[in-house]
PDB file of N, CA and C in Angstrom:
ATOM      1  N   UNK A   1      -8.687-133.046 -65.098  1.00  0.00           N
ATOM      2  CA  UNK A   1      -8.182-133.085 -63.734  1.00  0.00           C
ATOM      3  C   UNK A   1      -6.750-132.556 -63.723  1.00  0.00           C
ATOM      4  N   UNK A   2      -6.460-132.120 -62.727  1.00  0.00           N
ATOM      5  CA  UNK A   2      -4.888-131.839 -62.778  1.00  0.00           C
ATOM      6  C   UNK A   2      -4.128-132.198 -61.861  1.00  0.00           C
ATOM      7  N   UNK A   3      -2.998-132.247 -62.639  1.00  0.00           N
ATOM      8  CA  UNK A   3      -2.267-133.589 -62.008  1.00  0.00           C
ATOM      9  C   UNK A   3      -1.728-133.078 -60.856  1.00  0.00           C
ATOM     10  N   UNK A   4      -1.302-133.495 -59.549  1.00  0.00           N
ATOM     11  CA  UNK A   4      -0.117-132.833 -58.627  1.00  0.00           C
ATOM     12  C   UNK A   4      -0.375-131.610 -58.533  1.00  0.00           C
ATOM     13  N   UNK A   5      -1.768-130.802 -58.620  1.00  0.00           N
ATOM     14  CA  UNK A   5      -2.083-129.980 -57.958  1.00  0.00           C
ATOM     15  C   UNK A   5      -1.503-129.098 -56.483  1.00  0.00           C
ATOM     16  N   UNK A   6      -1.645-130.264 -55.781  1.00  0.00           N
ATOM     17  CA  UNK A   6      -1.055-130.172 -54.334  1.00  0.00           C
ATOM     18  C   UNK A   6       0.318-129.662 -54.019  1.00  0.00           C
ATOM     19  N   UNK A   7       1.424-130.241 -55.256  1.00  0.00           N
ATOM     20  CA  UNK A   7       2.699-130.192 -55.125  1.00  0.00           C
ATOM     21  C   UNK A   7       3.177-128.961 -55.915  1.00  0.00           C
ATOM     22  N   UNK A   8       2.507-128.193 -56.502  1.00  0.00           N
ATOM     23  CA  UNK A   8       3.080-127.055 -58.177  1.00  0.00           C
ATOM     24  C   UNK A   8       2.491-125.803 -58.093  1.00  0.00           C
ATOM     25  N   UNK A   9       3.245-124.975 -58.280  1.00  0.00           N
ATOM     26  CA  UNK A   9       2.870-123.583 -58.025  1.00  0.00           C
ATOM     27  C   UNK A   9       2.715-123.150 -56.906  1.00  0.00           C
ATOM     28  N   UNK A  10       4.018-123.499 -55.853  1.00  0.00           N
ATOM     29  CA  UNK A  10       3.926-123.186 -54.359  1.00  0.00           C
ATOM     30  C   UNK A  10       2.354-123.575 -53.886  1.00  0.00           C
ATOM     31  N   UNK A  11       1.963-124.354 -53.842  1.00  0.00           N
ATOM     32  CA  UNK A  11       0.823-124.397 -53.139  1.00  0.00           C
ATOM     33  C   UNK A  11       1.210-125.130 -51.545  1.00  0.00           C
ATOM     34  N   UNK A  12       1.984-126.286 -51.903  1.00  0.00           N
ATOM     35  CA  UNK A  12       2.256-126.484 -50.157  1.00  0.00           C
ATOM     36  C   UNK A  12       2.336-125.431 -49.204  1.00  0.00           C
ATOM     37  N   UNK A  13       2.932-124.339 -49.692  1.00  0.00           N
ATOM     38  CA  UNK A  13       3.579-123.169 -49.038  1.00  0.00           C
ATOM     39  C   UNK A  13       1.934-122.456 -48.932  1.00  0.00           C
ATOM     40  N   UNK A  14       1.327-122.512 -49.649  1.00  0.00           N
ATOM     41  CA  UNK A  14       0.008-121.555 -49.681  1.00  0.00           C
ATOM     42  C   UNK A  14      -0.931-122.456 -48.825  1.00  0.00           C
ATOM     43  N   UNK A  15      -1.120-123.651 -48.696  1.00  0.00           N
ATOM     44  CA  UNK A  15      -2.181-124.461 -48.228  1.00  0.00           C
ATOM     45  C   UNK A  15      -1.809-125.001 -47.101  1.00  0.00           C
ATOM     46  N   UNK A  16      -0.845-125.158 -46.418  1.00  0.00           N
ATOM     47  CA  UNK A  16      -0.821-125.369 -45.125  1.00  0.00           C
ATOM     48  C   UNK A  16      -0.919-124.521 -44.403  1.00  0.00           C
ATOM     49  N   UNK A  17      -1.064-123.178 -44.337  1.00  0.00           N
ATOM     50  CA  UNK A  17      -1.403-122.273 -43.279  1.00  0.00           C
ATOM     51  C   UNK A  17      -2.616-122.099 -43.234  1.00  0.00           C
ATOM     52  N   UNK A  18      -3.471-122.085 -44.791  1.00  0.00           N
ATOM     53  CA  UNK A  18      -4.462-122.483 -45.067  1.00  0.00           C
ATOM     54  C   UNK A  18      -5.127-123.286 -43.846  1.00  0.00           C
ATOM     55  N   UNK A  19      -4.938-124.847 -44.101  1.00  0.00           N
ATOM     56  CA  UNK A  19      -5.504-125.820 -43.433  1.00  0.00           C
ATOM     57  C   UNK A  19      -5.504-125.369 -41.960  1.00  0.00           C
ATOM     58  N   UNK A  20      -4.302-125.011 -41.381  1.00  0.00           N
ATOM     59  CA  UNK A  20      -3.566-124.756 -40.009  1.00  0.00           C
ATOM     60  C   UNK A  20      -4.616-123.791 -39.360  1.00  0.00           C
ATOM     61  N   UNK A  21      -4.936-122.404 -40.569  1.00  0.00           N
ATOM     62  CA  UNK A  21      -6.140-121.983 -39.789  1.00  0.00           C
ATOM     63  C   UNK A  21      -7.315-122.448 -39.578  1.00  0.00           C
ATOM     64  N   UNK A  22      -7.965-123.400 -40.449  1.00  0.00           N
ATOM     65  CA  UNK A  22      -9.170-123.859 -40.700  1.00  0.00           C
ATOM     66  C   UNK A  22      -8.975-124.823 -39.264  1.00  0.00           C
ATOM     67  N   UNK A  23      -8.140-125.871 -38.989  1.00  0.00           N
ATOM     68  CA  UNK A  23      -8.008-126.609 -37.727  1.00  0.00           C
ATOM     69  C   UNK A  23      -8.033-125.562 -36.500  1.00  0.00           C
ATOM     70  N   UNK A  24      -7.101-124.258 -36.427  1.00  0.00           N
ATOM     71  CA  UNK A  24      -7.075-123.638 -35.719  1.00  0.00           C
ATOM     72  C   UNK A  24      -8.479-123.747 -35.208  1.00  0.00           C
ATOM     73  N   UNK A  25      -9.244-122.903 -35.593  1.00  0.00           N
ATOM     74  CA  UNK A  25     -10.645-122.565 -35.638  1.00  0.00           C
ATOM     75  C   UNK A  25     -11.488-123.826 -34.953  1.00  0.00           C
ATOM     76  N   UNK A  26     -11.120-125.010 -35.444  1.00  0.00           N
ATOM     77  CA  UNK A  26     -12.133-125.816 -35.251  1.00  0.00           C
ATOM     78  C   UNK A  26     -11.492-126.399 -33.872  1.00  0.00           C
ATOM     79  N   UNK A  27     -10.391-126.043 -33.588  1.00  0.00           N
ATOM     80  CA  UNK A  27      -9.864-126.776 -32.079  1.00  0.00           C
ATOM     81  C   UNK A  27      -9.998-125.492 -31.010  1.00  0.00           C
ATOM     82  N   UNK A  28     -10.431-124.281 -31.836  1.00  0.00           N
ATOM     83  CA  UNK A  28     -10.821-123.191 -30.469  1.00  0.00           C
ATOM     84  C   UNK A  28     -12.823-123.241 -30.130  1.00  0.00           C
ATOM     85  N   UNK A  29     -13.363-124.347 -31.015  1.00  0.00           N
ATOM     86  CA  UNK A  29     -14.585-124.289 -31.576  1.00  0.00           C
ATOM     87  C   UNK A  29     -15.191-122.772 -31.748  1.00  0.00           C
ATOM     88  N   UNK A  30     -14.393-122.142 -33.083  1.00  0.00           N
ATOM     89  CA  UNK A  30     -15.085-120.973 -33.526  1.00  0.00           C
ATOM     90  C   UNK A  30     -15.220-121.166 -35.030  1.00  0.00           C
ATOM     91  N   UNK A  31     -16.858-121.552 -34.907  1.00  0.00           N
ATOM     92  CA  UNK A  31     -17.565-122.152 -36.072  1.00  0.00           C
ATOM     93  C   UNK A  31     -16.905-121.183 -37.306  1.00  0.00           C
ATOM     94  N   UNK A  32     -17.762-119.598 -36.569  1.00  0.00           N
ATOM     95  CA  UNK A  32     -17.568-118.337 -37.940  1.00  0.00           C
ATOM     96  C   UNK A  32     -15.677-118.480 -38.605  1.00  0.00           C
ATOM     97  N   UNK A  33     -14.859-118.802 -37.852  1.00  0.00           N
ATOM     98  CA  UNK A  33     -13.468-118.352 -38.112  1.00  0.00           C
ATOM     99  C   UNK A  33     -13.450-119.037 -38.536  1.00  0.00           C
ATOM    100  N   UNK A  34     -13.656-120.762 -38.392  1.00  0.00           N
ATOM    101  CA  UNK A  34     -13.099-121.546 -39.394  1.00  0.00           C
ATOM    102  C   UNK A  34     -14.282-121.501 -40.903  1.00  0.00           C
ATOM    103  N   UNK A  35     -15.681-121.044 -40.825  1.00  0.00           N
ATOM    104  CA  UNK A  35     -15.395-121.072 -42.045  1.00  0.00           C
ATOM    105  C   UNK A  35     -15.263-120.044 -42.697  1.00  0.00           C
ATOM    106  N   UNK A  36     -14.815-119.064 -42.477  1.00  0.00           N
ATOM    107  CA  UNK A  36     -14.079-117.870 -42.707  1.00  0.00           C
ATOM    108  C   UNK A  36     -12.353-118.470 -42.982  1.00  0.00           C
ATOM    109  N   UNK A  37     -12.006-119.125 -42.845  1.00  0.00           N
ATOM    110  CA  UNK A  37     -10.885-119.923 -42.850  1.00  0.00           C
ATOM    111  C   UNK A  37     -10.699-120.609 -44.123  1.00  0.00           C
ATOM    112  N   UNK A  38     -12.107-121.657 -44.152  1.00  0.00           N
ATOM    113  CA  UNK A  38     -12.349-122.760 -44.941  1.00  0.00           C
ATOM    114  C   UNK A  38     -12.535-121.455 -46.338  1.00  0.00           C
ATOM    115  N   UNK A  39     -13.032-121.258 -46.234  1.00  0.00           N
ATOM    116  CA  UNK A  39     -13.721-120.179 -47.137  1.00  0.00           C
ATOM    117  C   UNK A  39     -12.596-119.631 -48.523  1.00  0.00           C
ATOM    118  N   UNK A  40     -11.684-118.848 -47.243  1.00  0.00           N
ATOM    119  CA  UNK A  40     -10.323-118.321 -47.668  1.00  0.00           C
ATOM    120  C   UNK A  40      -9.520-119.706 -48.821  1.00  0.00           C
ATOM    121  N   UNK A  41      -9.320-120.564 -48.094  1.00  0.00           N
ATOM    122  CA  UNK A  41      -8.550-121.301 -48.680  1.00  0.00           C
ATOM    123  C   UNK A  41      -9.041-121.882 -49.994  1.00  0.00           C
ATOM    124  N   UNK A  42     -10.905-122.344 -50.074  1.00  0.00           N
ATOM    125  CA  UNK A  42     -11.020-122.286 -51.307  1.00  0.00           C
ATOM    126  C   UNK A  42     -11.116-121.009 -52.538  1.00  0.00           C
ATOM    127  N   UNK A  43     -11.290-120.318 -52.081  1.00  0.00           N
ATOM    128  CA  UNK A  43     -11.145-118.986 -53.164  1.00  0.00           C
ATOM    129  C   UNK A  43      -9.902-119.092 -53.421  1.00  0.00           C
ATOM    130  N   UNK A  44      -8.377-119.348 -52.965  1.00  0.00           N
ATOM    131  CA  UNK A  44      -6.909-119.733 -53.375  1.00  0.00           C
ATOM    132  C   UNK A  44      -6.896-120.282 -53.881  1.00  0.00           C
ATOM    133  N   UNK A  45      -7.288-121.645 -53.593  1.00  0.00           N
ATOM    134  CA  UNK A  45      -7.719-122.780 -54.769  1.00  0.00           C
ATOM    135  C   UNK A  45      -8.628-122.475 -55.974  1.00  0.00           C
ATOM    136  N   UNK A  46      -9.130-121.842 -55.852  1.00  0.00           N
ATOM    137  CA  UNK A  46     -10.000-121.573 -57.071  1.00  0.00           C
ATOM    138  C   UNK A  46      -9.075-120.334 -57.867  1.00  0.00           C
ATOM    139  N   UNK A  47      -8.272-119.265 -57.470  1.00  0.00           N
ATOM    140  CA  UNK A  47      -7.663-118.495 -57.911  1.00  0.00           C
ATOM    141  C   UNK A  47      -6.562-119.007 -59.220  1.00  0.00           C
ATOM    142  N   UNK A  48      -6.202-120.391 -58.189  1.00  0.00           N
ATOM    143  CA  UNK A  48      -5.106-121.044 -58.996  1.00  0.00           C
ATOM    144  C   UNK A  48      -5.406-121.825 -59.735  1.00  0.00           C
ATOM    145  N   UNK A  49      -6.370-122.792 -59.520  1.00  0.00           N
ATOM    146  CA  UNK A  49      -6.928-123.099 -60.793  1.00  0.00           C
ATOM    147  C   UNK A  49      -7.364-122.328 -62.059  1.00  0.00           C
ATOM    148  N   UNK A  50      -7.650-121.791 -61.866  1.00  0.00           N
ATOM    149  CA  UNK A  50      -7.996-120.738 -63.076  1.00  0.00           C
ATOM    150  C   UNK A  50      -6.944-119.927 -63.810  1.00  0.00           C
ATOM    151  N   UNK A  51      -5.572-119.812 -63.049  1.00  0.00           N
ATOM    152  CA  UNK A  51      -4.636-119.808 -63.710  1.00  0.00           C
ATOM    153  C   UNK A  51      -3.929-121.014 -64.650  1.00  0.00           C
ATOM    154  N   UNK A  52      -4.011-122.070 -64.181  1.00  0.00           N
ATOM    155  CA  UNK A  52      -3.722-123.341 -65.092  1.00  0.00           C
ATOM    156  C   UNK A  52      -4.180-123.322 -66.430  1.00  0.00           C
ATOM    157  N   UNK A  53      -3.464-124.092 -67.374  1.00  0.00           N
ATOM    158  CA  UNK A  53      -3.717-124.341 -68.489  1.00  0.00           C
ATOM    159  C   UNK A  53      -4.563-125.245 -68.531  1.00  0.00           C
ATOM    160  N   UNK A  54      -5.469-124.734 -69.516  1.00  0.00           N
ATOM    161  CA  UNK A  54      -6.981-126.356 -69.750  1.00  0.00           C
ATOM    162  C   UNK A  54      -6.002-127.170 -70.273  1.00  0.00           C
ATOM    163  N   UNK A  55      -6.401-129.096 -69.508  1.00  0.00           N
ATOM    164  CA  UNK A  55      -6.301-130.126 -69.923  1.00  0.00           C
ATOM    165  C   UNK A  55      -5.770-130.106 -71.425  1.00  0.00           C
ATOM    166  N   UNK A  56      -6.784-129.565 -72.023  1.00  0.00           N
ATOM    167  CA  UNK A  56      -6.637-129.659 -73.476  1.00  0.00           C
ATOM    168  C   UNK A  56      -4.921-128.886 -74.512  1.00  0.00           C
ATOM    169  N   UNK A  57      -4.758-127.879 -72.991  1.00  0.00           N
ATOM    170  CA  UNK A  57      -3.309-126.882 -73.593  1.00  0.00           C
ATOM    171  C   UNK A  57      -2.062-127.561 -73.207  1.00  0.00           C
ATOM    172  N   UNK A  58      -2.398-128.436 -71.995  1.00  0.00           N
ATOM    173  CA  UNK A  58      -0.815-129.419 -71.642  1.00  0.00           C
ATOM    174  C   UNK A  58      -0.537-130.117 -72.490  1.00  0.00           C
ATOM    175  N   UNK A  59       1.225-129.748 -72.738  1.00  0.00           N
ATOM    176  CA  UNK A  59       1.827-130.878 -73.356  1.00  0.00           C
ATOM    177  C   UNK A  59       1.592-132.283 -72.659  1.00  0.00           C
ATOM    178  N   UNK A  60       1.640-133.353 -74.191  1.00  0.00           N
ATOM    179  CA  UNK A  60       1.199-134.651 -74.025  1.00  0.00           C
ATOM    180  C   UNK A  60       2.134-134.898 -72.947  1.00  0.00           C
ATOM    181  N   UNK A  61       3.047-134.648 -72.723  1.00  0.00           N
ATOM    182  CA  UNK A  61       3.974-135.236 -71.037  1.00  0.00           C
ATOM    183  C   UNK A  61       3.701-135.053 -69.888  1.00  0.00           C
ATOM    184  N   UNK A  62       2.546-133.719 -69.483  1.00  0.00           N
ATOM    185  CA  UNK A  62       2.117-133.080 -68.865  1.00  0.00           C
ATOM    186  C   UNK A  62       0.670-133.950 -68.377  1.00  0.00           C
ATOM    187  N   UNK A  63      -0.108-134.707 -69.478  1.00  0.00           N
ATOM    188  CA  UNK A  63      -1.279-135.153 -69.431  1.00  0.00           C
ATOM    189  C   UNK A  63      -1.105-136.749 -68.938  1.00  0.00           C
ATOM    190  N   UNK A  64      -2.043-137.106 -68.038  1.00  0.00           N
ATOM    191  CA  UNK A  64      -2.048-138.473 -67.514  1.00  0.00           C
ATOM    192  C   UNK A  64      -1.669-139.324 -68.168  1.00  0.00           C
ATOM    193  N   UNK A  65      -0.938-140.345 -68.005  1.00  0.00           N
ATOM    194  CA  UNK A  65      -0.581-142.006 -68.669  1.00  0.00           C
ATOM    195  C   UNK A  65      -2.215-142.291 -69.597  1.00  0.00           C
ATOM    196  N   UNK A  66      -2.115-142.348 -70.941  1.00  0.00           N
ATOM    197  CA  UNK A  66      -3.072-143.048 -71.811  1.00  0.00           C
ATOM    198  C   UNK A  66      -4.605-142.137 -71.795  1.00  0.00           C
ATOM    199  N   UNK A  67      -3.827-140.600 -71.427  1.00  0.00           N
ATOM    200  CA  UNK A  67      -5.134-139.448 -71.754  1.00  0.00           C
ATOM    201  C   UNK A  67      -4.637-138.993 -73.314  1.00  0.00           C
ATOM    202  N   UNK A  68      -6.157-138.334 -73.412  1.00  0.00           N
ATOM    203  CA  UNK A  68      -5.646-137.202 -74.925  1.00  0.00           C
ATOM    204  C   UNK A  68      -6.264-136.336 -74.476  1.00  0.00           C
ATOM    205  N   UNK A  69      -5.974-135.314 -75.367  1.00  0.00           N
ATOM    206  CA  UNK A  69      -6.379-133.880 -75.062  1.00  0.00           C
ATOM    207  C   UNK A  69      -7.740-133.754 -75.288  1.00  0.00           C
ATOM    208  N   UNK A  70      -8.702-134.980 -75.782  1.00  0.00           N
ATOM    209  CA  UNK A  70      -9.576-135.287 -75.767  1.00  0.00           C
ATOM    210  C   UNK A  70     -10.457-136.044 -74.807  1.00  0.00           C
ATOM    211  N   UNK A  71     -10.009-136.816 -73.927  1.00  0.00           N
ATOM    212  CA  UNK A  71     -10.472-137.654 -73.180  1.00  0.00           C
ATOM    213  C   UNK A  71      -9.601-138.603 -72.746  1.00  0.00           C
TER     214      UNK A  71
END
């Protein structure tokens, strides 16, 4: 899992316009735009994940209270 996802690698900055359109959409009720919206924002999320280091490559300070790079 990774930690503070939400908060690292500019993502606030990337995911609230994100969201903003996906609501947009759903408060003009235009099904296609928002998930054309929704859509967008997970492929970002998925972009950036895949840039992250596996669990297994974070330094132990980096990894949850009482994880190992094992489990």
């Amino acid at each position: 899992m990774v930690d503070n996802f939400a908060d690292r690698n500019g993502r606030p900055g990337v995911s609230l316009p994100e969201h903003l359109a996906i609501i947009d959409a759903v408060c003009a009720h235009d099904p296609e735009a928002a998930e054309q919206a929704a859509r967008a924002h997970l492929r970002s999320v998925i972009k950036t994940l895949l840039t992250l280091p596996a669990a297994g490559d974070r330094p132990a300070s980096r990894r949850p209270p009482g994880r190992t790079a094992t489990g």
